[in-house]
N, C-alpha and C. Protein backbone atom coordinates (compact mmCIF):
# COMPACT_ATOMS: atom_id res chain seq x y z
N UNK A 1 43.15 -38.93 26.93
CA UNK A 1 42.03 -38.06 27.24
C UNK A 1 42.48 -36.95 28.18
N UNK A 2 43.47 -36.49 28.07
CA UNK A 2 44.37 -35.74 28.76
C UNK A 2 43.48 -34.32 28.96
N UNK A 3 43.29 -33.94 28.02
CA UNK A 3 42.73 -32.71 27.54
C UNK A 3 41.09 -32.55 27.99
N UNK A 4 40.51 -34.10 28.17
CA UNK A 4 39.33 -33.93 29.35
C UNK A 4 39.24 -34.09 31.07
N UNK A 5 40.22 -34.58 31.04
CA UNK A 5 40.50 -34.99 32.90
C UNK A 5 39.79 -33.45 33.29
N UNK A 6 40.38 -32.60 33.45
CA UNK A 6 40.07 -31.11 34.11
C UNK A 6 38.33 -30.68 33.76
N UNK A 7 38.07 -31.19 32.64
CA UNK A 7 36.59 -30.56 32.51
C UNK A 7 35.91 -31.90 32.70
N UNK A 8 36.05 -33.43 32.90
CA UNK A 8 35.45 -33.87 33.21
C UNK A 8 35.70 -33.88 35.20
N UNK A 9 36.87 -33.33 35.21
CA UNK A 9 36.80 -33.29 37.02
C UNK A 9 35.67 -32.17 37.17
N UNK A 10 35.99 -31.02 36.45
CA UNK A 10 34.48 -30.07 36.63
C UNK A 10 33.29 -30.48 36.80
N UNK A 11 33.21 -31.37 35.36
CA UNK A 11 31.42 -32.14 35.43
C UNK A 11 31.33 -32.66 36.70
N UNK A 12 32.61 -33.57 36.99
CA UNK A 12 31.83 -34.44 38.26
C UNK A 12 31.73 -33.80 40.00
N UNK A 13 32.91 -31.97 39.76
CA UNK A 13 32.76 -31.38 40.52
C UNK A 13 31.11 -30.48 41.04
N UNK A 14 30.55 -30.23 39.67
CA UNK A 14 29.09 -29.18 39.80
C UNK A 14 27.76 -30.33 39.73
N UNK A 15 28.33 -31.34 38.97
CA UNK A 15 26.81 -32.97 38.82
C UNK A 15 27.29 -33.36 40.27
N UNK A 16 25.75 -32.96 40.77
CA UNK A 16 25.38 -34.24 41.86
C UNK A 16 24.08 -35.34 41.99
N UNK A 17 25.01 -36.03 42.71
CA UNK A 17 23.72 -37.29 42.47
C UNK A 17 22.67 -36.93 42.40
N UNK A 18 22.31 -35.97 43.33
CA UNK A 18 20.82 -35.61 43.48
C UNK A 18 20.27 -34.66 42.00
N UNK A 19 21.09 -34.15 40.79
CA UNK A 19 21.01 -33.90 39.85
C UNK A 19 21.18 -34.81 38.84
N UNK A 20 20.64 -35.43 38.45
CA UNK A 20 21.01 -36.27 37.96
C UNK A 20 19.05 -37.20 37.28
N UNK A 21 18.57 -36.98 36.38
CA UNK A 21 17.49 -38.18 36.23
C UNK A 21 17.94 -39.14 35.15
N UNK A 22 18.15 -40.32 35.51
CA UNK A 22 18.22 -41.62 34.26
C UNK A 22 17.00 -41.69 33.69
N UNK A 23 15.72 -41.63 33.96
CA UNK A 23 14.57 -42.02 32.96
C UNK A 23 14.24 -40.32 32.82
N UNK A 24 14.27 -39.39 32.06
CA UNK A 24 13.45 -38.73 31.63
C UNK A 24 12.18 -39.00 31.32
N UNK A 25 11.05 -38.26 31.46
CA UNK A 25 10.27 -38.57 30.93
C UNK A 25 9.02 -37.49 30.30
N UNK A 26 10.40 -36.90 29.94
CA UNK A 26 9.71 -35.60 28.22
C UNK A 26 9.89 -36.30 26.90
N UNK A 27 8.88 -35.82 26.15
CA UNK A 27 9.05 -36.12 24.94
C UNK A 27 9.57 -35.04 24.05
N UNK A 28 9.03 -33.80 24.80
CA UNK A 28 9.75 -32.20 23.86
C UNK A 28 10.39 -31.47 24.43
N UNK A 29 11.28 -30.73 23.73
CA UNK A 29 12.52 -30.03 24.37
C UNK A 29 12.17 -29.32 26.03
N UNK A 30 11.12 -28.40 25.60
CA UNK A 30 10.80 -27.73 26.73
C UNK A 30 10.63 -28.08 27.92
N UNK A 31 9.76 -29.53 27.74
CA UNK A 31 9.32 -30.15 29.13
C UNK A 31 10.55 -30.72 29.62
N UNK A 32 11.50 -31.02 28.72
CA UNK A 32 12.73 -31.62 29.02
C UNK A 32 14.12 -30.83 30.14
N UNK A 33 13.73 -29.53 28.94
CA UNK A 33 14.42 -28.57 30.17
C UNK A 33 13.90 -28.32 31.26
N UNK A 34 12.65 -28.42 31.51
CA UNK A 34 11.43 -27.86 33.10
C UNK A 34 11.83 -29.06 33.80
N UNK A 35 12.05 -30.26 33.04
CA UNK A 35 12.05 -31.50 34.04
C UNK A 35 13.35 -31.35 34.50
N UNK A 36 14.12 -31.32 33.78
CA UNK A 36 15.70 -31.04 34.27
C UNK A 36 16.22 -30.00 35.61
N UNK A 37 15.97 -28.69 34.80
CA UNK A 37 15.68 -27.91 35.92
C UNK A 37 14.85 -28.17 37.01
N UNK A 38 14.06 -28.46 37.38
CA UNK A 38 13.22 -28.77 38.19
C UNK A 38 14.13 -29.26 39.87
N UNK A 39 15.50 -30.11 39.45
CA UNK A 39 16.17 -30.88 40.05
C UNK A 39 16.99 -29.68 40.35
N UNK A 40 17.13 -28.34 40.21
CA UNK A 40 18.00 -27.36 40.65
C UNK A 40 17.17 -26.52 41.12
N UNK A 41 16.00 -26.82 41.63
CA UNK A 41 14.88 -25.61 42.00
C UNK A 41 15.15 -25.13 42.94
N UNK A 42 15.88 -25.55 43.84
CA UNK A 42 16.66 -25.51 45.37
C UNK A 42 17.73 -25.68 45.89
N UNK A 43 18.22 -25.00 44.46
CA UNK A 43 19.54 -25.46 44.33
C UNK A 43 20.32 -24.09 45.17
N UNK A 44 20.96 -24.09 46.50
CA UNK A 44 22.06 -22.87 46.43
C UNK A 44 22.56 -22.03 45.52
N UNK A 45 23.29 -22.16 44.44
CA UNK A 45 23.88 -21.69 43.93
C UNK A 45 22.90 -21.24 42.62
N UNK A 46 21.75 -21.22 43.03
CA UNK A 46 21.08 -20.22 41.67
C UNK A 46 19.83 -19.34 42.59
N UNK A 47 20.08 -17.96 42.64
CA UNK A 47 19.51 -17.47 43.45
C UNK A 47 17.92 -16.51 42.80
N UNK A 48 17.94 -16.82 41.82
CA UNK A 48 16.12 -16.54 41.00
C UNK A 48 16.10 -17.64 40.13
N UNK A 49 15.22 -18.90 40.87
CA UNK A 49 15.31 -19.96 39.61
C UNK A 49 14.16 -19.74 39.20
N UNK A 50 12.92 -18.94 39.07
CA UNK A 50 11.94 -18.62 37.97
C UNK A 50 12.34 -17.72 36.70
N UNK A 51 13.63 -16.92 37.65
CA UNK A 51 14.41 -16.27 36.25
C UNK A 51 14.72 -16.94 35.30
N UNK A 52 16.23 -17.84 36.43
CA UNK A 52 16.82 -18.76 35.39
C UNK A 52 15.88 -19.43 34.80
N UNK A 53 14.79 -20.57 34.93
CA UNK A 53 14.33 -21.29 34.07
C UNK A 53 13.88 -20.27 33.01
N UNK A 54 13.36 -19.70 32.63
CA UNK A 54 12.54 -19.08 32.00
C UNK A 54 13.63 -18.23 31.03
N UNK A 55 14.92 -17.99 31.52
CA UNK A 55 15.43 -17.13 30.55
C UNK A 55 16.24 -18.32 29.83
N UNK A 56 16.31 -19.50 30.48
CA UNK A 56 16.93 -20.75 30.01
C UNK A 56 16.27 -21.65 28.67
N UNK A 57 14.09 -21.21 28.81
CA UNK A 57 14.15 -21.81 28.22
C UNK A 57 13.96 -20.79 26.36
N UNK A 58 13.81 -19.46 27.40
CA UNK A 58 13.98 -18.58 25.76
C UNK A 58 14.90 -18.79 25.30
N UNK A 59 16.63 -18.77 25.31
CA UNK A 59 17.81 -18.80 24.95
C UNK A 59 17.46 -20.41 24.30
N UNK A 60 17.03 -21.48 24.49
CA UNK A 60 16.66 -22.64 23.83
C UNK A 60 15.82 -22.47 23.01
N UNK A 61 14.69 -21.54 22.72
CA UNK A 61 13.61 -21.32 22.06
C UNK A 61 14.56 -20.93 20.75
N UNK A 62 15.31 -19.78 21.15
CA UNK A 62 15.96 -18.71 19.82
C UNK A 62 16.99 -19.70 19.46
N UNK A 63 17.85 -19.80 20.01
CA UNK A 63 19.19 -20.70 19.54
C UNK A 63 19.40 -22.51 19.79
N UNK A 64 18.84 -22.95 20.35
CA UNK A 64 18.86 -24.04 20.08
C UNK A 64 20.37 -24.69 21.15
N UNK A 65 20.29 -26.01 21.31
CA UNK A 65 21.33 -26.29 22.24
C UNK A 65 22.01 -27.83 21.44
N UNK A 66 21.16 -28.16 20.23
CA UNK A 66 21.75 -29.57 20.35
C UNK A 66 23.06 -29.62 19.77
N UNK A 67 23.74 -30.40 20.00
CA UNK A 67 25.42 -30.36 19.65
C UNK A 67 25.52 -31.40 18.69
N UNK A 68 24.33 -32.71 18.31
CA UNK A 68 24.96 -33.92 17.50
C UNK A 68 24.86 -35.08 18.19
N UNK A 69 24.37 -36.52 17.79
CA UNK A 69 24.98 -37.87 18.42
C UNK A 69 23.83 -37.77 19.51
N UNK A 70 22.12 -37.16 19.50
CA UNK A 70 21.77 -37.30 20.38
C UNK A 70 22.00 -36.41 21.84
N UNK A 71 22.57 -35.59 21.56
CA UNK A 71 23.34 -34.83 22.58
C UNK A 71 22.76 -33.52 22.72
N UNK A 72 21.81 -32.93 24.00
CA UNK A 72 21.42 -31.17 24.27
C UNK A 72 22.91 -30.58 25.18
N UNK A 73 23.16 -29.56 24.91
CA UNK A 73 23.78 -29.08 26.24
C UNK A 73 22.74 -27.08 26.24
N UNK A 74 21.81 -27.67 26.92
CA UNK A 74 21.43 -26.11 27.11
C UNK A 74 22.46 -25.39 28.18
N UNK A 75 22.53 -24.09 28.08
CA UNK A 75 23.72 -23.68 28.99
C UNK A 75 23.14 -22.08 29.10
N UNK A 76 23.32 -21.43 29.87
CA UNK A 76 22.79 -20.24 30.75
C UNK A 76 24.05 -19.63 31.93
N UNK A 77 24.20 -18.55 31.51
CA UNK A 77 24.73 -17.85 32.28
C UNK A 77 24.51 -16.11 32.73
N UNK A 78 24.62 -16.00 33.95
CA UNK A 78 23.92 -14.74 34.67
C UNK A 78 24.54 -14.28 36.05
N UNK A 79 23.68 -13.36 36.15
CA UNK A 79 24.11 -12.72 37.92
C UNK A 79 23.35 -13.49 38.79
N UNK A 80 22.41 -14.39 38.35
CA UNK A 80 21.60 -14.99 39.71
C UNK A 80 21.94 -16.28 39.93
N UNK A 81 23.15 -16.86 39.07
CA UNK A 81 23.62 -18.00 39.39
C UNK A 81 25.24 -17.69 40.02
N UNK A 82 24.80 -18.21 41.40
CA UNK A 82 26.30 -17.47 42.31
C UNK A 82 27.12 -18.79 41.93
N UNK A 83 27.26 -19.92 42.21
CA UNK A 83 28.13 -20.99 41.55
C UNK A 83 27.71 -21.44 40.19
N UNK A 84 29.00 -22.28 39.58
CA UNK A 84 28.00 -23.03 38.65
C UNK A 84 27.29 -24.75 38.73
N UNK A 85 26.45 -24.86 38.08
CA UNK A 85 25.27 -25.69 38.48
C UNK A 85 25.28 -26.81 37.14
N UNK A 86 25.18 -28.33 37.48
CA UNK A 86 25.24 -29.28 35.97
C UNK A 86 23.71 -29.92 35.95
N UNK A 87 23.21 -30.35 35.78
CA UNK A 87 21.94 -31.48 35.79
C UNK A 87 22.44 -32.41 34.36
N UNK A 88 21.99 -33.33 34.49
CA UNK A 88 22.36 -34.39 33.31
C UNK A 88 20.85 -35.08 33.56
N UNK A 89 20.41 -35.09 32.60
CA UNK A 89 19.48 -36.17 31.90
C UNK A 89 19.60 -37.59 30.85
N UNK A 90 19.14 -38.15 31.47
CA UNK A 90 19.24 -39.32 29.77
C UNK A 90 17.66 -39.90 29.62
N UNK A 91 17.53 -40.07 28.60
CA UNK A 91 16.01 -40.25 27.99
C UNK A 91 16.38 -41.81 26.79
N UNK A 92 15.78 -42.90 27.59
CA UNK A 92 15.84 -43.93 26.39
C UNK A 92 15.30 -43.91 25.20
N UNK A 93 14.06 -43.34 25.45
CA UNK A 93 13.07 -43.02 24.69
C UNK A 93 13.35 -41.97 23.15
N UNK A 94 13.66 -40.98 23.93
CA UNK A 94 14.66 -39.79 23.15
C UNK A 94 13.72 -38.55 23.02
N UNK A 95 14.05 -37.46 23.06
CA UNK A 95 13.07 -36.30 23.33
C UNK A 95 13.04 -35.57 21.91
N UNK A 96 11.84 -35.09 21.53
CA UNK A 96 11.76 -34.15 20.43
C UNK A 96 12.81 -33.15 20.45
N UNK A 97 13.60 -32.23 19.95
CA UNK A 97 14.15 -31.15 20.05
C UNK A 97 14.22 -30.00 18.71
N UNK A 98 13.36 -30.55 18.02
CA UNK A 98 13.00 -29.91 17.09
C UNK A 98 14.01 -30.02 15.81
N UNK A 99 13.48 -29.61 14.72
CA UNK A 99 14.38 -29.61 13.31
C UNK A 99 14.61 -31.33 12.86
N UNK A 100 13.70 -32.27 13.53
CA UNK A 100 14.09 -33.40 13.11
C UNK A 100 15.19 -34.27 14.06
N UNK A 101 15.74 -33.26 14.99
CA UNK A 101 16.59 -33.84 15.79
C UNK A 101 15.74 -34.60 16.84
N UNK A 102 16.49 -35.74 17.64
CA UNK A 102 16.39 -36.28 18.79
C UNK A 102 17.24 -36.26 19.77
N UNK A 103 16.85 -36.54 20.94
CA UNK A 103 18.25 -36.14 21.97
C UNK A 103 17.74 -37.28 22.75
N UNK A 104 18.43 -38.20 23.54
CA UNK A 104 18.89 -38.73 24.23
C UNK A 104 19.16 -38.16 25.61
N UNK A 105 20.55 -38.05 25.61
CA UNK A 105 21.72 -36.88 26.63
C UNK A 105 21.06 -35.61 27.02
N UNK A 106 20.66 -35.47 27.71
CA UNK A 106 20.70 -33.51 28.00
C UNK A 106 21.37 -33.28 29.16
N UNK A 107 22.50 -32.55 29.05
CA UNK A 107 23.24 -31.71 30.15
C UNK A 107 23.06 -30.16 30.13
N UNK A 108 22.35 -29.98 31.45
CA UNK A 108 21.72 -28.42 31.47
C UNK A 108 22.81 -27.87 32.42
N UNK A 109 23.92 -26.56 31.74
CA UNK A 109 24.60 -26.01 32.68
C UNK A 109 23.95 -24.50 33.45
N UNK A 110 23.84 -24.12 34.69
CA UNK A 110 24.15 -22.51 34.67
C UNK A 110 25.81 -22.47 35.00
N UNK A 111 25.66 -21.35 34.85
CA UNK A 111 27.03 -20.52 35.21
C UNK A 111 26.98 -18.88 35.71
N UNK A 112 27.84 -18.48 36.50
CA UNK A 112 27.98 -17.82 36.91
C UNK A 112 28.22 -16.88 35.79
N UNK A 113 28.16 -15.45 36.03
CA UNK A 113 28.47 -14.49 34.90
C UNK A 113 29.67 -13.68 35.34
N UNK A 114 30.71 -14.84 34.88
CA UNK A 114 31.86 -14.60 35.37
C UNK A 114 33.23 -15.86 35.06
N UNK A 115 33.80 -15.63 34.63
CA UNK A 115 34.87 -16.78 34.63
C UNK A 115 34.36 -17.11 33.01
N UNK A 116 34.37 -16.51 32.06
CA UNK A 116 33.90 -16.79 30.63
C UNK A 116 34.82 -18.02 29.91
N UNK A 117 35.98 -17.58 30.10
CA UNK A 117 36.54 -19.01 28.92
C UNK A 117 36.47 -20.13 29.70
N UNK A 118 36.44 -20.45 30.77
CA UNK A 118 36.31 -21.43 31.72
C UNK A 118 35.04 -21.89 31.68
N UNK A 119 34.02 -21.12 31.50
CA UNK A 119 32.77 -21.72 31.11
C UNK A 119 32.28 -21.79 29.84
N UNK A 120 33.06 -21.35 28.68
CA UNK A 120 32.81 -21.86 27.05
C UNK A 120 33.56 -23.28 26.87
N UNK A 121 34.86 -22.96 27.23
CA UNK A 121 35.79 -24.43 27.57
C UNK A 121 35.48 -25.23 28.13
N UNK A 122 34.25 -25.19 29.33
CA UNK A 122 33.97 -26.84 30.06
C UNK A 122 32.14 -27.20 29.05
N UNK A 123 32.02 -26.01 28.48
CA UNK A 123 30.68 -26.65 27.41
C UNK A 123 30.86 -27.15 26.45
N UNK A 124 32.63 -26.77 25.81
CA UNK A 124 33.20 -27.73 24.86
C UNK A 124 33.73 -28.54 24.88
N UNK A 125 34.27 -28.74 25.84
CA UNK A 125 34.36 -29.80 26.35
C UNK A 125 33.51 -30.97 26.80
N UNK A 126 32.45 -30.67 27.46
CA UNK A 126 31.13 -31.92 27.54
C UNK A 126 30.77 -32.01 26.69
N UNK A 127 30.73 -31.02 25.30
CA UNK A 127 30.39 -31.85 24.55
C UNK A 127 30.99 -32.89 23.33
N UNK A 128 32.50 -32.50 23.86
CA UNK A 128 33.48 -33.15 23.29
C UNK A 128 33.50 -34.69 23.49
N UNK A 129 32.95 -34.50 25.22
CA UNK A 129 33.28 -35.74 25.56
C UNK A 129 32.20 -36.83 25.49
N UNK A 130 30.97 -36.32 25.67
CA UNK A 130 29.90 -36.91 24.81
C UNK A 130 29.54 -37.10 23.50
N UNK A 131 30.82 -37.00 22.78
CA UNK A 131 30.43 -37.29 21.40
C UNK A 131 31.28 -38.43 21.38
N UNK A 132 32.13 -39.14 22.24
CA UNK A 132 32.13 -40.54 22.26
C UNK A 132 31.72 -41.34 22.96
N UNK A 133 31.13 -42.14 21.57
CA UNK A 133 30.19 -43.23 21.40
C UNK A 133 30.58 -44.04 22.79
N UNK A 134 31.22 -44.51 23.15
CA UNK A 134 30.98 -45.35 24.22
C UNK A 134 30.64 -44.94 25.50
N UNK A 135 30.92 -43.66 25.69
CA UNK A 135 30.53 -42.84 27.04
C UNK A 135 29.23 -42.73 27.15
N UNK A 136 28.62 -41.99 25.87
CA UNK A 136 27.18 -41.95 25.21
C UNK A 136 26.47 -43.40 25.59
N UNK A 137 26.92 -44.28 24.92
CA UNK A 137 26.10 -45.92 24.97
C UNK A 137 25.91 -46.01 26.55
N UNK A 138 27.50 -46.04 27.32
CA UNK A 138 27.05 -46.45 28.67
C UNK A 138 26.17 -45.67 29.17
N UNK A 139 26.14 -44.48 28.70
CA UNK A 139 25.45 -43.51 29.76
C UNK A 139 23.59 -44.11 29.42
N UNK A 140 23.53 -44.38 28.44
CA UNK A 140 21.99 -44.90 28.09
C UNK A 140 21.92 -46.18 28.50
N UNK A 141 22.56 -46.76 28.97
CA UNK A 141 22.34 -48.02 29.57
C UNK A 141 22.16 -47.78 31.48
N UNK A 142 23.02 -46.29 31.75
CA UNK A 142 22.68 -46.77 33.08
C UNK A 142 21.48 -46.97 34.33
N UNK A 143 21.82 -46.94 34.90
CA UNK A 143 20.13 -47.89 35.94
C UNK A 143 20.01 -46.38 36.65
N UNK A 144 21.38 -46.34 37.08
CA UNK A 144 21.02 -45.24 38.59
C UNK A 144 22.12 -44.04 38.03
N UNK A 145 22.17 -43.26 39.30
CA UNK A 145 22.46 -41.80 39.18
C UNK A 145 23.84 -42.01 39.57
N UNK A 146 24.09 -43.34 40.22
CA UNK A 146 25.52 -43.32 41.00
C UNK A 146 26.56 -43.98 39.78
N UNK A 147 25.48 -44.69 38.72
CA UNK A 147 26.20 -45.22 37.61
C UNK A 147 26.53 -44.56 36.75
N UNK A 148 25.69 -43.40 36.31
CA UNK A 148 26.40 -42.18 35.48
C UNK A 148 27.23 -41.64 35.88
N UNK A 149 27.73 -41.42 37.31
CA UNK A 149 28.88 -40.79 38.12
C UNK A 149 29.98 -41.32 37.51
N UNK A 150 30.01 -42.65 37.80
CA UNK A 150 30.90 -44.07 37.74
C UNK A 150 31.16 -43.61 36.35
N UNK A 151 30.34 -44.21 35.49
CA UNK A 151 31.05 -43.97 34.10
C UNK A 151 31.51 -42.53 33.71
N UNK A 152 30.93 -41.24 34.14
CA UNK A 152 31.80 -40.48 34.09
C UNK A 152 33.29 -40.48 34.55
N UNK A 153 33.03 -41.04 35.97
CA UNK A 153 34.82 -40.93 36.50
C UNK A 153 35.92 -41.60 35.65
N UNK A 154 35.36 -42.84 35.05
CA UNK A 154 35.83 -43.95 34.00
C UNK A 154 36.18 -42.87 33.31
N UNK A 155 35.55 -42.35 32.18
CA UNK A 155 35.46 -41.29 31.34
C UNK A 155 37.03 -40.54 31.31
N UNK A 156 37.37 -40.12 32.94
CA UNK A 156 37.88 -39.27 33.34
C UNK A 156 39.74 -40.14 33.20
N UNK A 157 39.40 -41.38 33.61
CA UNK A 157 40.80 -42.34 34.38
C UNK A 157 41.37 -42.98 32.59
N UNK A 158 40.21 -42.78 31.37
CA UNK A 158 40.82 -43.79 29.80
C UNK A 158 41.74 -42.89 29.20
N UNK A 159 42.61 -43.41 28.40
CA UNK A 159 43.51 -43.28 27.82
C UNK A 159 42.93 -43.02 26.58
N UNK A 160 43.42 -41.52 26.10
CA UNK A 160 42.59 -41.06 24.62
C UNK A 160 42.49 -42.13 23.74
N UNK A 161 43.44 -43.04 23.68
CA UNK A 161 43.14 -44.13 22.09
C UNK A 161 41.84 -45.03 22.29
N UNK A 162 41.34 -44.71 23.56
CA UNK A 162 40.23 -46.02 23.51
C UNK A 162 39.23 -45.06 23.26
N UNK A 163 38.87 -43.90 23.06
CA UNK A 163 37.66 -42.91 22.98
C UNK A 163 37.38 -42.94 20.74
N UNK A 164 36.50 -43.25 20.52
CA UNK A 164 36.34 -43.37 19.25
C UNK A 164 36.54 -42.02 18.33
């Protein structure tokens, strides 16, 4: 998993605990992103979050974020996000996201408007790395915010042959 160490050190560099909800509790995309965001409302490093949400959740309206396997990564980037910013959601339940899809997973990035392949490369990356199944499973099993950490860092320490 060579090729994720660096973007999962990212994830676990911009996800903080305090970003982080294990029970979602949206059923449709939108409320999903408001609930998500919600956890960056005060966040430092995004300096108009009525912008950001709102231009976060048009760019979801027009294009859509789901990647597959249960998996959103909405992602946003601008001048009013001075660092970049992760939130992770998991929903047992599973959230509408339209077209028939369900999502599980939602990882909401901003980014700075700045540092471009570094921020296409760590969105292909999460979602690289959430498309194995066992990262995915644990992550829907966990209780708390400190356990999604955990299994991320795991994530970070396996040896590519054990990733499906």
């Amino acid at each position: 998993m060579r090729g994720n160490r660096s973007i999962v050190a990212n994830l676990l560099r911009y996800l903080k605990q305090d970003r982080i909800l294990v029970r979602m509790g949206a059923r449709k995309k939108v409320e999903a992103i408001r609930e998500l965001a919600g956890l960056l409302e005060d966040a430092p490093e995004i300096s108009a979050f009525r912008q950001f949400l709102s231009v976060m959740v048009q760019k979801e309206l027009r294009f859509g974020s789901g990647v597959g396997d249960g998996v959103a990564i909405p992602h946003y980037r601008d001048e009013t996000i001075e660092e970049p910013v992760i939130g992770l959601g998991v929903s047992r339940n599973g959230i509408e996201w339209g077209e028939g899809e369900r999502v599980s997973i939602v990882v909401l990035i901003g980014w700075p408007n700045k540092h471009d392949q570094a921020y296409l490369k760590t969105v292909a990356e999460i979602a690289r790395l959430l498309h194995e199944a066992p990262v995915r499973q644990a992550l829907l099993k966990a209780d708390s915010e400190i356990e999604v950490l955990e299994i991320l860092k795991e994530a970070l320490v396996k040896p590519e042959s054990v990733s499906c």
